[in-house]
PDB file of N, CA and C in Angstrom:
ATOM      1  N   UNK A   1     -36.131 -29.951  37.226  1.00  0.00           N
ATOM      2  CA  UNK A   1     -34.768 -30.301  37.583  1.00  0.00           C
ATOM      3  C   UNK A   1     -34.457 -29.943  39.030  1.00  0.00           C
ATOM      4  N   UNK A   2     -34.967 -28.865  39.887  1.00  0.00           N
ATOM      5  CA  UNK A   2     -34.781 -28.531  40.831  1.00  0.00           C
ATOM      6  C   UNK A   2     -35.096 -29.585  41.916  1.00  0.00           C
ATOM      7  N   UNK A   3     -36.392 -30.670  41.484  1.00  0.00           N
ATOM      8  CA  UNK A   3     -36.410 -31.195  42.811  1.00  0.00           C
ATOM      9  C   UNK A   3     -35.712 -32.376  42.627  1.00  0.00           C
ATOM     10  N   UNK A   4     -35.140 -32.469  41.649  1.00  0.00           N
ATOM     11  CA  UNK A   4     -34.365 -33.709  41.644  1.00  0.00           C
ATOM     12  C   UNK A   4     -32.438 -33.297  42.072  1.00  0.00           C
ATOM     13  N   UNK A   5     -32.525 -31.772  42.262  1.00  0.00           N
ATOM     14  CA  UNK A   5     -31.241 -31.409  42.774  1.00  0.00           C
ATOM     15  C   UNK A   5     -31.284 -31.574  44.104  1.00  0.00           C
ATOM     16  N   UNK A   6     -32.745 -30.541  44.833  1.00  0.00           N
ATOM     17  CA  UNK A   6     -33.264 -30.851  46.168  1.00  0.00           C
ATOM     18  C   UNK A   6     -32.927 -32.017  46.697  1.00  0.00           C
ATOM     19  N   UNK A   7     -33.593 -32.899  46.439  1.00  0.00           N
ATOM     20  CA  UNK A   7     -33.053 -34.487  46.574  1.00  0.00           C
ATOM     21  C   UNK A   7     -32.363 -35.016  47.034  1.00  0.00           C
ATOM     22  N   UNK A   8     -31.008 -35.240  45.628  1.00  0.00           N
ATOM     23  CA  UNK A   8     -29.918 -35.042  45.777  1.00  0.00           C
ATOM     24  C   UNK A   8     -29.296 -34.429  47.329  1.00  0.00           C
ATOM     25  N   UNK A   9     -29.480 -33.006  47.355  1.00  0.00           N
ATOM     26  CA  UNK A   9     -28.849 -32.564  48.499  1.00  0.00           C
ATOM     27  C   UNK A   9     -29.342 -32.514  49.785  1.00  0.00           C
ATOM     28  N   UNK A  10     -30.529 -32.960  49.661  1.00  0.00           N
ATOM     29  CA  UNK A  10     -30.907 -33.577  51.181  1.00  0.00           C
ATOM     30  C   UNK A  10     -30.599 -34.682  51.491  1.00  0.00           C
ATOM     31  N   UNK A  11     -30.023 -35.991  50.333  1.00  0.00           N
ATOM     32  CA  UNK A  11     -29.745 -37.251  50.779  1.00  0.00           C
ATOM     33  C   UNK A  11     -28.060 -37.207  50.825  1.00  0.00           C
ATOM     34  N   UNK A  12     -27.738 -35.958  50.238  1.00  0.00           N
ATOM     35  CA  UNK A  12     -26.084 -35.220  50.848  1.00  0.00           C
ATOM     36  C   UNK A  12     -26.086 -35.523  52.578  1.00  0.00           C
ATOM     37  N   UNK A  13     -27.170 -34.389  52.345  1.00  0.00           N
ATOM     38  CA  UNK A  13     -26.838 -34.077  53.692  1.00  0.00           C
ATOM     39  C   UNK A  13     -26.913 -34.918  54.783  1.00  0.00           C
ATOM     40  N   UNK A  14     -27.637 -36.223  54.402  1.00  0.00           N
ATOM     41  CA  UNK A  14     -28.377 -37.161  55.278  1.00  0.00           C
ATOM     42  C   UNK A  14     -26.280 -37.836  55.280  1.00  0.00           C
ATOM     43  N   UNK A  15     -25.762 -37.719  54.318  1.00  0.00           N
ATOM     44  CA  UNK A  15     -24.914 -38.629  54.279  1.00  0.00           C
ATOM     45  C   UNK A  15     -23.406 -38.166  54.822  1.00  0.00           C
ATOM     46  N   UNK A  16     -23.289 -36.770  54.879  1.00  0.00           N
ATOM     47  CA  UNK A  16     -22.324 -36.919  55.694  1.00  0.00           C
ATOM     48  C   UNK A  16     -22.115 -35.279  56.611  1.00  0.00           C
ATOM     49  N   UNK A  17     -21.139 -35.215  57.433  1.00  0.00           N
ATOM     50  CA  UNK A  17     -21.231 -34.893  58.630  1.00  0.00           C
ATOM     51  C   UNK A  17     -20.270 -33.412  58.267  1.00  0.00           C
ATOM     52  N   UNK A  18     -21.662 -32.526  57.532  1.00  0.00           N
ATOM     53  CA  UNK A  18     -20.762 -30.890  57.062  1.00  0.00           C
ATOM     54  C   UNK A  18     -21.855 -30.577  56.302  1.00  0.00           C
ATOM     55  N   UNK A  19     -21.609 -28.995  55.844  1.00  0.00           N
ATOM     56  CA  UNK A  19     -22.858 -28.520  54.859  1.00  0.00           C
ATOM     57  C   UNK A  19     -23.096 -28.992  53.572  1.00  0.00           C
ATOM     58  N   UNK A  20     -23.782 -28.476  53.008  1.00  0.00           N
ATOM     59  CA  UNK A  20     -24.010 -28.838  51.226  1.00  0.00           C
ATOM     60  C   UNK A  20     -24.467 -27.915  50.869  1.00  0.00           C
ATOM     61  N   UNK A  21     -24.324 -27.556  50.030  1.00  0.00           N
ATOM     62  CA  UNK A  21     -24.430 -26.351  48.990  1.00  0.00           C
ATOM     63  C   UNK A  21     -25.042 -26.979  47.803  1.00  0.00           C
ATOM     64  N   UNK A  22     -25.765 -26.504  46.969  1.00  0.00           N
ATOM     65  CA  UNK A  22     -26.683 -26.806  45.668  1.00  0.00           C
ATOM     66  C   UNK A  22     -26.269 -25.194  44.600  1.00  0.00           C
ATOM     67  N   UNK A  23     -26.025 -25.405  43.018  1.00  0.00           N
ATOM     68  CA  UNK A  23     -25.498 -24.317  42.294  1.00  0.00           C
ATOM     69  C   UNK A  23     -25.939 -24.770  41.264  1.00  0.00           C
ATOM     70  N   UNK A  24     -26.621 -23.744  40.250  1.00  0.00           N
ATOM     71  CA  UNK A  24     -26.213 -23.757  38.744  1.00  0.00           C
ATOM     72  C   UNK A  24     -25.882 -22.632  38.202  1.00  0.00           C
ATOM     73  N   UNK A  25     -25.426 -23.014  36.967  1.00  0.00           N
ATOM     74  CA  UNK A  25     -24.136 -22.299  36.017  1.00  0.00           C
ATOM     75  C   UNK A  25     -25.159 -22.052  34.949  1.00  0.00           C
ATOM     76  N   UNK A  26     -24.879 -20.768  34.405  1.00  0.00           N
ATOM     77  CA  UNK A  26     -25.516 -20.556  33.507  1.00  0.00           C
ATOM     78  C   UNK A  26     -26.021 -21.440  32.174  1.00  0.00           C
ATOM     79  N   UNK A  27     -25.300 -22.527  32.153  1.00  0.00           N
ATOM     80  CA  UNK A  27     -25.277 -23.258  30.812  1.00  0.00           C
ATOM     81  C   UNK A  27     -26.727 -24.507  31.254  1.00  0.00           C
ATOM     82  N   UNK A  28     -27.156 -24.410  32.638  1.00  0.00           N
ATOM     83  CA  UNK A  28     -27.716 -25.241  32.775  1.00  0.00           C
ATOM     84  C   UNK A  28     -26.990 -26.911  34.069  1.00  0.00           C
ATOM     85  N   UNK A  29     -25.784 -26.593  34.168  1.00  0.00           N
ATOM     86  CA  UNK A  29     -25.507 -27.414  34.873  1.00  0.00           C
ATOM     87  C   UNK A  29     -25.303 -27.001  36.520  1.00  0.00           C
ATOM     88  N   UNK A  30     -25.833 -28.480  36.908  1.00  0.00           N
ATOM     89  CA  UNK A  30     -26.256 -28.451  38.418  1.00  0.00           C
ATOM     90  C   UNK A  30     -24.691 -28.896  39.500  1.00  0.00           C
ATOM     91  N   UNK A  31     -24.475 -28.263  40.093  1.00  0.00           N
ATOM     92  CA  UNK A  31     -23.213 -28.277  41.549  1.00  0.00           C
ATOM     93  C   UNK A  31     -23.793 -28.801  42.568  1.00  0.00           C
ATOM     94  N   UNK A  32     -23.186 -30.126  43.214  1.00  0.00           N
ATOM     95  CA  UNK A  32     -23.769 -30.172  44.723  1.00  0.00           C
ATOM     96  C   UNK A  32     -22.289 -30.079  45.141  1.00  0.00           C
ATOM     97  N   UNK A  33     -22.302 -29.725  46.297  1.00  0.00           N
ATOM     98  CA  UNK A  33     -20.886 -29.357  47.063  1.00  0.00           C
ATOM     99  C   UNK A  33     -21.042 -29.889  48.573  1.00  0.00           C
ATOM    100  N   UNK A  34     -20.320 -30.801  49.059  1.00  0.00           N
ATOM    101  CA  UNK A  34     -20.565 -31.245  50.561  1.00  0.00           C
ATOM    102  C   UNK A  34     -18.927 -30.674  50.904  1.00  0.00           C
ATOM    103  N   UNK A  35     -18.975 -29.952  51.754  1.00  0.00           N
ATOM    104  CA  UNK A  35     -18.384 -29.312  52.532  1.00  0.00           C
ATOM    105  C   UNK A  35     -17.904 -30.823  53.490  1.00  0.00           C
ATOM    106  N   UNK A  36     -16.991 -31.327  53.542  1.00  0.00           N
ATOM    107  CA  UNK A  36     -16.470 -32.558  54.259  1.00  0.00           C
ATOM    108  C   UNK A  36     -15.499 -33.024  54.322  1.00  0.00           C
ATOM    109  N   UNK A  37     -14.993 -33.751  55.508  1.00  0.00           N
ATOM    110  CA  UNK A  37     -13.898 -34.125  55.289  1.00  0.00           C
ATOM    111  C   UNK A  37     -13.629 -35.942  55.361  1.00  0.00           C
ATOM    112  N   UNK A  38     -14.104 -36.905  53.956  1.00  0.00           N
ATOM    113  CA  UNK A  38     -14.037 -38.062  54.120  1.00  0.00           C
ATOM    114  C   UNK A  38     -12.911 -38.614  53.075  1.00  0.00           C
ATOM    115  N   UNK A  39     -12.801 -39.924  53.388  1.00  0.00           N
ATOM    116  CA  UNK A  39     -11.976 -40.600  52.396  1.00  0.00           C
ATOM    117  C   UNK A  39     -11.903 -40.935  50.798  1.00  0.00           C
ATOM    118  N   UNK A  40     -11.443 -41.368  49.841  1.00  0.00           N
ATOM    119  CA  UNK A  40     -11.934 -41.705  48.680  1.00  0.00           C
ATOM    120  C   UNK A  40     -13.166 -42.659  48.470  1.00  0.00           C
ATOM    121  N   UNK A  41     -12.892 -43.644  49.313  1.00  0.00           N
ATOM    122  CA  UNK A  41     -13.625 -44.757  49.259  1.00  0.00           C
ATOM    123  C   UNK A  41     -15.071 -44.792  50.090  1.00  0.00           C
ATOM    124  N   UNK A  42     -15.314 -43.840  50.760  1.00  0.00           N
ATOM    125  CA  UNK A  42     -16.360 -43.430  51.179  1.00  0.00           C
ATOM    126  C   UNK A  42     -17.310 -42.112  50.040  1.00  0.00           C
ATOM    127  N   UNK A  43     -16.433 -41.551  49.430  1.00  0.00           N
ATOM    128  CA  UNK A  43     -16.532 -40.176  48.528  1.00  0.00           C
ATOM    129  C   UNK A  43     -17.542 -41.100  47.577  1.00  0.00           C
ATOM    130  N   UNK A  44     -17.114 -42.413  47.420  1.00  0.00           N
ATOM    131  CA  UNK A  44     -17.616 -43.211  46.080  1.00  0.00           C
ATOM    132  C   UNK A  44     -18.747 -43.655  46.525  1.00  0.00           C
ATOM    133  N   UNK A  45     -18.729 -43.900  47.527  1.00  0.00           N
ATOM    134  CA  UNK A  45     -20.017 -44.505  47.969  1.00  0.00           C
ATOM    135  C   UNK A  45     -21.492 -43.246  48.183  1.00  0.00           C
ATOM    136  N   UNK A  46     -20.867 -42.315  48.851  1.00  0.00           N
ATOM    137  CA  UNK A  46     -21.779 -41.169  48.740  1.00  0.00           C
ATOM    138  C   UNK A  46     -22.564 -40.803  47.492  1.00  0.00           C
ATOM    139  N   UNK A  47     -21.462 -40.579  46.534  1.00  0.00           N
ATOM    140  CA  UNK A  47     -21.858 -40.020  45.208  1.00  0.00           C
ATOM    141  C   UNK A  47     -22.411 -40.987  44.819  1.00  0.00           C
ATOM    142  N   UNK A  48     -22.479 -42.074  44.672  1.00  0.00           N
ATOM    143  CA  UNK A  48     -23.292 -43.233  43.903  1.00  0.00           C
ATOM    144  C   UNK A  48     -25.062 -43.344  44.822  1.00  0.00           C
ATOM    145  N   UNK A  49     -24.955 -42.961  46.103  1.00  0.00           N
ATOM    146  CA  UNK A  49     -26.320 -42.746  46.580  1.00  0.00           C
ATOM    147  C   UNK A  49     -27.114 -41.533  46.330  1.00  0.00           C
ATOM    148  N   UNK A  50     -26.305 -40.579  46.397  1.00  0.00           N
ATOM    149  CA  UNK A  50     -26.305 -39.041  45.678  1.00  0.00           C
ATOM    150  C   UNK A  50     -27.242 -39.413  44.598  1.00  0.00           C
ATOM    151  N   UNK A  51     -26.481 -39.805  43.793  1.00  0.00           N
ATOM    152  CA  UNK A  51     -26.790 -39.800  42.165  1.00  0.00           C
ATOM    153  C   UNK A  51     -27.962 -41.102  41.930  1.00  0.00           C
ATOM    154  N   UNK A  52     -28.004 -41.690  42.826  1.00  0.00           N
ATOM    155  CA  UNK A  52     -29.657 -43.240  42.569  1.00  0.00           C
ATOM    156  C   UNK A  52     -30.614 -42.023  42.951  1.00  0.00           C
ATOM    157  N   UNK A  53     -30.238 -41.215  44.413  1.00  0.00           N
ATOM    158  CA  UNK A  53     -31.344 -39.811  44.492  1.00  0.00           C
ATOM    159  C   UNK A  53     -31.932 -39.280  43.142  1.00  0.00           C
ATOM    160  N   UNK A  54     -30.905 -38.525  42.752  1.00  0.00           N
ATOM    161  CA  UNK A  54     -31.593 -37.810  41.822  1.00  0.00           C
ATOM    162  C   UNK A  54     -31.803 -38.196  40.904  1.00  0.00           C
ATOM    163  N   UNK A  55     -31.423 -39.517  40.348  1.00  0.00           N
ATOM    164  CA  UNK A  55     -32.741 -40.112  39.187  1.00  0.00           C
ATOM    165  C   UNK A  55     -33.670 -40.930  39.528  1.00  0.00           C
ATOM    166  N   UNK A  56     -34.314 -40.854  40.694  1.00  0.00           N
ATOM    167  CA  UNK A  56     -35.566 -40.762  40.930  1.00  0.00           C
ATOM    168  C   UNK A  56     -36.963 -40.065  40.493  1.00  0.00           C
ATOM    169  N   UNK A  57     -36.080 -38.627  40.579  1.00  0.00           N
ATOM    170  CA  UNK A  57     -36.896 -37.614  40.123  1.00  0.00           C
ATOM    171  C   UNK A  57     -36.431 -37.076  38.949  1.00  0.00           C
ATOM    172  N   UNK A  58     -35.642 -37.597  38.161  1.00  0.00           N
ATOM    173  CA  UNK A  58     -35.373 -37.264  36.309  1.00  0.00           C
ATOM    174  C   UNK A  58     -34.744 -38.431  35.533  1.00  0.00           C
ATOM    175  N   UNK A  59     -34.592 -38.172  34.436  1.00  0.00           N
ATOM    176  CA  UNK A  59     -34.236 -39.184  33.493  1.00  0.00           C
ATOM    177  C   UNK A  59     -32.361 -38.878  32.901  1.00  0.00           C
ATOM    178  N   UNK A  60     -32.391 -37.072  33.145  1.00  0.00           N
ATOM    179  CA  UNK A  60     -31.456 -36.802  32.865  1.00  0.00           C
ATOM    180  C   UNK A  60     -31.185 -35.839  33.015  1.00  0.00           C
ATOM    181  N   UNK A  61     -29.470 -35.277  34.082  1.00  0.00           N
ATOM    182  CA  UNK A  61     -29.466 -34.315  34.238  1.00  0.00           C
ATOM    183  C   UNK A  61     -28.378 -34.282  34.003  1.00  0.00           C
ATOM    184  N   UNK A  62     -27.416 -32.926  34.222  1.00  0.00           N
ATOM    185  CA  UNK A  62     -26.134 -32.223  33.988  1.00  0.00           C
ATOM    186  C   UNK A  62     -25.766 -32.621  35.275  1.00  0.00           C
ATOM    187  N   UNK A  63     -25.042 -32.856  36.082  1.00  0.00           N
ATOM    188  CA  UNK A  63     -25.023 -33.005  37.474  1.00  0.00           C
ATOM    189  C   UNK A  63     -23.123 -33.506  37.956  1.00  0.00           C
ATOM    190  N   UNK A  64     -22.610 -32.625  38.731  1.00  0.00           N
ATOM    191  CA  UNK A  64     -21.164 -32.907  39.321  1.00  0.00           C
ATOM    192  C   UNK A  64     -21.703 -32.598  40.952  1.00  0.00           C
ATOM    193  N   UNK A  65     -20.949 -33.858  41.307  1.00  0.00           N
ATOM    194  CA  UNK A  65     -20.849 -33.720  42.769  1.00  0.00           C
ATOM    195  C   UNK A  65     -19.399 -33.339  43.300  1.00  0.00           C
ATOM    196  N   UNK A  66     -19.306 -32.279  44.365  1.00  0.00           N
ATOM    197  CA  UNK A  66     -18.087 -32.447  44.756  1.00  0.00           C
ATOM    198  C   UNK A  66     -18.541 -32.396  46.288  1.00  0.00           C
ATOM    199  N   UNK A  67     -17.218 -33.517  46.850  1.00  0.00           N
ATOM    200  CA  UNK A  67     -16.976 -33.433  48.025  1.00  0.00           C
ATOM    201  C   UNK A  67     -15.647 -32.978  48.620  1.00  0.00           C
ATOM    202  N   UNK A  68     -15.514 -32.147  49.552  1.00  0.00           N
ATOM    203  CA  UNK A  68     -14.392 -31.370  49.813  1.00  0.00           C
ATOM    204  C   UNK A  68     -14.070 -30.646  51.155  1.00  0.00           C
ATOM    205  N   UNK A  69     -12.474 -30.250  51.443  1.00  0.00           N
ATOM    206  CA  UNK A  69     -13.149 -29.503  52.503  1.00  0.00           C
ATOM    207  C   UNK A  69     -12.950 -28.228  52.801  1.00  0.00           C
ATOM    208  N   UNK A  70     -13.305 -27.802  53.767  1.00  0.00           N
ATOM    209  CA  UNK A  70     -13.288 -26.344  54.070  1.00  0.00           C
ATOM    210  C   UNK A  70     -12.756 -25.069  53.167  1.00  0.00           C
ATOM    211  N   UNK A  71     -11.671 -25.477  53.281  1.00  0.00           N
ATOM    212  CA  UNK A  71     -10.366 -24.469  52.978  1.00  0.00           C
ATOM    213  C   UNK A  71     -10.821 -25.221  50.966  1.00  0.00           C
ATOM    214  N   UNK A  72     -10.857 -25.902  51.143  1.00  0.00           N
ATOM    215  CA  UNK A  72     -11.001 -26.526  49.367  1.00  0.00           C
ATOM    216  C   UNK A  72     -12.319 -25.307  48.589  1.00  0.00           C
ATOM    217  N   UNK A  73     -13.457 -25.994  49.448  1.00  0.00           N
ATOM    218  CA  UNK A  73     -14.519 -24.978  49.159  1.00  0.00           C
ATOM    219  C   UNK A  73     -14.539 -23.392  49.207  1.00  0.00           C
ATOM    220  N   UNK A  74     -13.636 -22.805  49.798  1.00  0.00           N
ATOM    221  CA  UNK A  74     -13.122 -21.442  49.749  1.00  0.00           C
ATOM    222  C   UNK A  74     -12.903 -21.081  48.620  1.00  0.00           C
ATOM    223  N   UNK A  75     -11.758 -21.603  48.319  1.00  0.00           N
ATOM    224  CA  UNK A  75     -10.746 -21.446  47.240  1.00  0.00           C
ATOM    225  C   UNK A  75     -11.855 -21.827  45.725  1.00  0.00           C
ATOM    226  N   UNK A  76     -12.449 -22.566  46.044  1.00  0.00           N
ATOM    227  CA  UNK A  76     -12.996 -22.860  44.614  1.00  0.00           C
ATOM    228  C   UNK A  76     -14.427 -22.132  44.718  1.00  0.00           C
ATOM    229  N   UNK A  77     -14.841 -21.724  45.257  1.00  0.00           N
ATOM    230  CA  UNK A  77     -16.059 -20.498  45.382  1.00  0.00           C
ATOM    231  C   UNK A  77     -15.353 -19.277  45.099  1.00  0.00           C
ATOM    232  N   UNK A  78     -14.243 -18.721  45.591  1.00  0.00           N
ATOM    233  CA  UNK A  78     -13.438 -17.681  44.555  1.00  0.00           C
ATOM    234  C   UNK A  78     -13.399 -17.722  43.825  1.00  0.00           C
ATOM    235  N   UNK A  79     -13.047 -18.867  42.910  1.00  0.00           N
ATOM    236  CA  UNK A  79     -12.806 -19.168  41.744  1.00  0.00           C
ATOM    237  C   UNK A  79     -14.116 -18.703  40.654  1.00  0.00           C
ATOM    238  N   UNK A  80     -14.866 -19.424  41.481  1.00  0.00           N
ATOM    239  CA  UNK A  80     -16.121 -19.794  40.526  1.00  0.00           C
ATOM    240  C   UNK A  80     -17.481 -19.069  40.868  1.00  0.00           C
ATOM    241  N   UNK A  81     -17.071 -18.194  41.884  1.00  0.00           N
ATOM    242  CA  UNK A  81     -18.725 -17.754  42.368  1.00  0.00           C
ATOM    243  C   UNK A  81     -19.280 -17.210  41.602  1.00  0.00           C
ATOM    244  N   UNK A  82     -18.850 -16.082  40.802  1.00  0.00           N
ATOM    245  CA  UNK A  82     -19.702 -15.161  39.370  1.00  0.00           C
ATOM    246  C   UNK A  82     -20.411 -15.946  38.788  1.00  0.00           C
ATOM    247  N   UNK A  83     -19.896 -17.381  37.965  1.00  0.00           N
ATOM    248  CA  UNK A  83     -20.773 -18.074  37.300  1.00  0.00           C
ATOM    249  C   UNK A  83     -21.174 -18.779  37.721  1.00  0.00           C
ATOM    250  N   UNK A  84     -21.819 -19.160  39.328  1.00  0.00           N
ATOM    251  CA  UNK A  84     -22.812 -20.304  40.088  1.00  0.00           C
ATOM    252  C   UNK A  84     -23.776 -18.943  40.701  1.00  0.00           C
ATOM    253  N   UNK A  85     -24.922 -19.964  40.276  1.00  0.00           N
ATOM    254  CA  UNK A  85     -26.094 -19.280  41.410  1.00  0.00           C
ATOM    255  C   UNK A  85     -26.743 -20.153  42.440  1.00  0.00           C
ATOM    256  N   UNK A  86     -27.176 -19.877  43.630  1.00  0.00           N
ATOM    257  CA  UNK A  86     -27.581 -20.626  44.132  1.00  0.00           C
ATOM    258  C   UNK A  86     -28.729 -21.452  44.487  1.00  0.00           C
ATOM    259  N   UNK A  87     -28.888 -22.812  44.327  1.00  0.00           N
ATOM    260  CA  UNK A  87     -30.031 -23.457  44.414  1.00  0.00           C
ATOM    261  C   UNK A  87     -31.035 -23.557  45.659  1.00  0.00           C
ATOM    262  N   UNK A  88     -29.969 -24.238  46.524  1.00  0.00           N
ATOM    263  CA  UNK A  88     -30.356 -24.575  48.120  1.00  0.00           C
ATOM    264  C   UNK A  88     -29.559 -24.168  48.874  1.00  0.00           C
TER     265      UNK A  88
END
């Protein structure tokens, strides 16, 4: 599952213009996080290349993308950091 998260967050990163972060949660599910600041209609387009990525390399995964920004990713890494570990 990992290199199909890898993937994923290198063709993040290829796609837009801020960091990415890679996480899983104890239950097994995978976080990509792009740190960004784009539109909806671009958000859709990302995640749909995102996601042809990583089933390349699996058939089936747990997988949420978020795109967001700065101050967003703060606030929700407070939230949530205890139960994410980090991938990439």
């Amino acid at each position: 599952m990992n290199d199909a998260i890898i993937a994923g967050a290198k063709k993040l990163s290829e796609l837009i213009k801020g960091e990415v972060e890679a996480y899983v949660d104890d239950d097994g599910s995978y976080y990509l996080i792009g740190i960004t600041d784009t539109d909806c209609r671009t958000n859709a387009r990302i995640v749909t290349q995102v996601l042809d990525e990583i089933y390349k390399h699996t058939d089936s995964i747990n997988v949420t993308i978020l795109l967001m920004e700065k101050n967003a990713y703060k606030s929700y890494m407070e939230k949530y950091k205890g139960s994410l570990k980090r991938v990439v």
